[in-house]
Protein backbone atom coordinates (compact mmCIF):
# COMPACT_ATOMS: atom_id res chain seq x y z
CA UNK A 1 -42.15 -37.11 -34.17
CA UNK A 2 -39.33 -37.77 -32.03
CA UNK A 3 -36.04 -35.83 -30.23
CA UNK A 4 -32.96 -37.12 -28.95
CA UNK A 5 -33.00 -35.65 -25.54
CA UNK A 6 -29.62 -35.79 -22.90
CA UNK A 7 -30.54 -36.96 -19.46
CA UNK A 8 -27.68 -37.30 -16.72
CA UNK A 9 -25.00 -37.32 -19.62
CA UNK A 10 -26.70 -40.14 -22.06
CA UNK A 11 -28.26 -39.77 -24.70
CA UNK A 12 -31.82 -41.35 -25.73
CA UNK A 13 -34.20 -41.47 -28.33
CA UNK A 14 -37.65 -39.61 -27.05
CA UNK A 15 -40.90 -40.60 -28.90
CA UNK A 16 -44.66 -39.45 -27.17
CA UNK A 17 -46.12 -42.57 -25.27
CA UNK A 18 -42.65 -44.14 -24.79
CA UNK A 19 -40.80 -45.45 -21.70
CA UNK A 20 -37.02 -44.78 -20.80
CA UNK A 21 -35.27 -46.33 -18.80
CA UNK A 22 -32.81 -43.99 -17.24
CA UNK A 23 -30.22 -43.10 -14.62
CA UNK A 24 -31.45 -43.37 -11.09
CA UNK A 25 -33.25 -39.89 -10.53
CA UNK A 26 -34.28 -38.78 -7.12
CA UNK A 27 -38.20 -38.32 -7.37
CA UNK A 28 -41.10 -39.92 -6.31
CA UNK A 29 -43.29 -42.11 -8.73
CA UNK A 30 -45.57 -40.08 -10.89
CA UNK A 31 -43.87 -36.59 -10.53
CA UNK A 32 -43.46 -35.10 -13.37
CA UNK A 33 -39.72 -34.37 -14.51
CA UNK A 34 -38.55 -31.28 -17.83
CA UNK A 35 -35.63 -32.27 -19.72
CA UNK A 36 -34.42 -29.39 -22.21
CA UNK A 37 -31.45 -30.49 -23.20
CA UNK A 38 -32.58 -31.85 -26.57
CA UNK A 39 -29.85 -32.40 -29.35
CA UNK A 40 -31.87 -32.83 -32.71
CA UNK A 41 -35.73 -32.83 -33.17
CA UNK A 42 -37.47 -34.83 -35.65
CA UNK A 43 -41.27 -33.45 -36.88
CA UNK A 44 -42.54 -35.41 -39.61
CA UNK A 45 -39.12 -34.79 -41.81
CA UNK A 46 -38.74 -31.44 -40.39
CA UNK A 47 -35.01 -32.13 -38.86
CA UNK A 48 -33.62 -29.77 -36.37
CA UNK A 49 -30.04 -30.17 -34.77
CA UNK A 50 -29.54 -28.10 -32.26
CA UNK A 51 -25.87 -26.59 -31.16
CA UNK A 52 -25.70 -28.46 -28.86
CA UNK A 53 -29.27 -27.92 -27.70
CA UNK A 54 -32.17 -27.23 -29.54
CA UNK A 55 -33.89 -23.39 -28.16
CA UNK A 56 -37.15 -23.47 -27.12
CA UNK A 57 -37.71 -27.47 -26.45
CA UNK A 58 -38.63 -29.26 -23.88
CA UNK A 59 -39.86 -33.09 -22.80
CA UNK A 60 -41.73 -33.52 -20.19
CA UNK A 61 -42.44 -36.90 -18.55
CA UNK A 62 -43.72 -38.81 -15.64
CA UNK A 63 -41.29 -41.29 -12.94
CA UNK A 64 -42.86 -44.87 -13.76
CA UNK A 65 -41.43 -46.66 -11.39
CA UNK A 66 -37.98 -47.14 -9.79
CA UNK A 67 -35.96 -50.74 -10.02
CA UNK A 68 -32.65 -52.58 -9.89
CA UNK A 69 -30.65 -54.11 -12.94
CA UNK A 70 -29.55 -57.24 -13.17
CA UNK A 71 -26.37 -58.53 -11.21
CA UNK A 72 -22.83 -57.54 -12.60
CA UNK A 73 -20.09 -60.17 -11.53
CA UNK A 74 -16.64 -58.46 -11.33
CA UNK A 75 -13.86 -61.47 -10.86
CA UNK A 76 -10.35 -60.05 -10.41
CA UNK A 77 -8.14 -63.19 -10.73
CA UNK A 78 -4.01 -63.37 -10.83
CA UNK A 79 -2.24 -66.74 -11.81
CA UNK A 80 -0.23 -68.34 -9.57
CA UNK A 81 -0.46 -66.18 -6.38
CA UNK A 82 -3.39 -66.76 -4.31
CA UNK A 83 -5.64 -63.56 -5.16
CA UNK A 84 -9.18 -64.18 -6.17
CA UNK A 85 -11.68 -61.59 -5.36
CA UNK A 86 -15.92 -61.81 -6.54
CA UNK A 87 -17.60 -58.66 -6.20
CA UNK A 88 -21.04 -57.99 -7.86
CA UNK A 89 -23.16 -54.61 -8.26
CA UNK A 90 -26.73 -54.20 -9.13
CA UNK A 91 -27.17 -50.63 -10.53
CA UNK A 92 -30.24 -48.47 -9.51
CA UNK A 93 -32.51 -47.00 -12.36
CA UNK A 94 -35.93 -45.25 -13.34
CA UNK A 95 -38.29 -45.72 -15.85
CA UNK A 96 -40.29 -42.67 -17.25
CA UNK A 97 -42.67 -42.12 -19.93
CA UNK A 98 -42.83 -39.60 -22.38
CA UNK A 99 -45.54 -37.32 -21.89
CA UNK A 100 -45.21 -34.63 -24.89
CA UNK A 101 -42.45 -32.54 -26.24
CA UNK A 102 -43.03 -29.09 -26.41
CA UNK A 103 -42.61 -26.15 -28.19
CA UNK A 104 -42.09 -27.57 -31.50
């Protein structure tokens, strides 16, 4: 069984026992965090697309841990003239794990 569940405006596949690695989400490791904004809902074959959400559905899952991706390089460069500017970003994220989906 899975669902395809919208968190912070993406969208990612939710199985039970699995780990997502998400947006950054303000809460402290091992709180536990309800999504119900699930699009479609797989159960054994059973399909269920939801417009756009599926009534009545929930995940629920626990904050993992929080961490940093790796280092973006932005180079803005133009020929000729002197400009040359290096600026890099590391963007913040969370893992969580699955803990069940309800109400199916």
């Amino acid at each position: 069984m899975y669902a395809l569940v919208e968190i912070l405006g993406k969208q990612y596949k939710a199985e039970k026992d699995s780990i997502l690695k998400i947006d950054n989400v303000d809460a402290e490791t091992g709180s536990v965090l309800e999504f119900d904004s699930v699009l479609l809902l797989n159960n054994d074959g059973k399909v269920k697309v939801g417009t756009p959400y599926v009534k009545g559905v929930k995940i629920t899952t626990t904050v993992e841990d929080h961490k940093k991706d790796k280092k973006v390089t932005i180079i803005k460069f133009k020929r000729r003239k002197g400009y040359r500017r290096k600026q890099g970003h590391r963007q913040n994220f969370t893992y969580v794990k699955v803990n069940e989906i309800a109400g199916v």
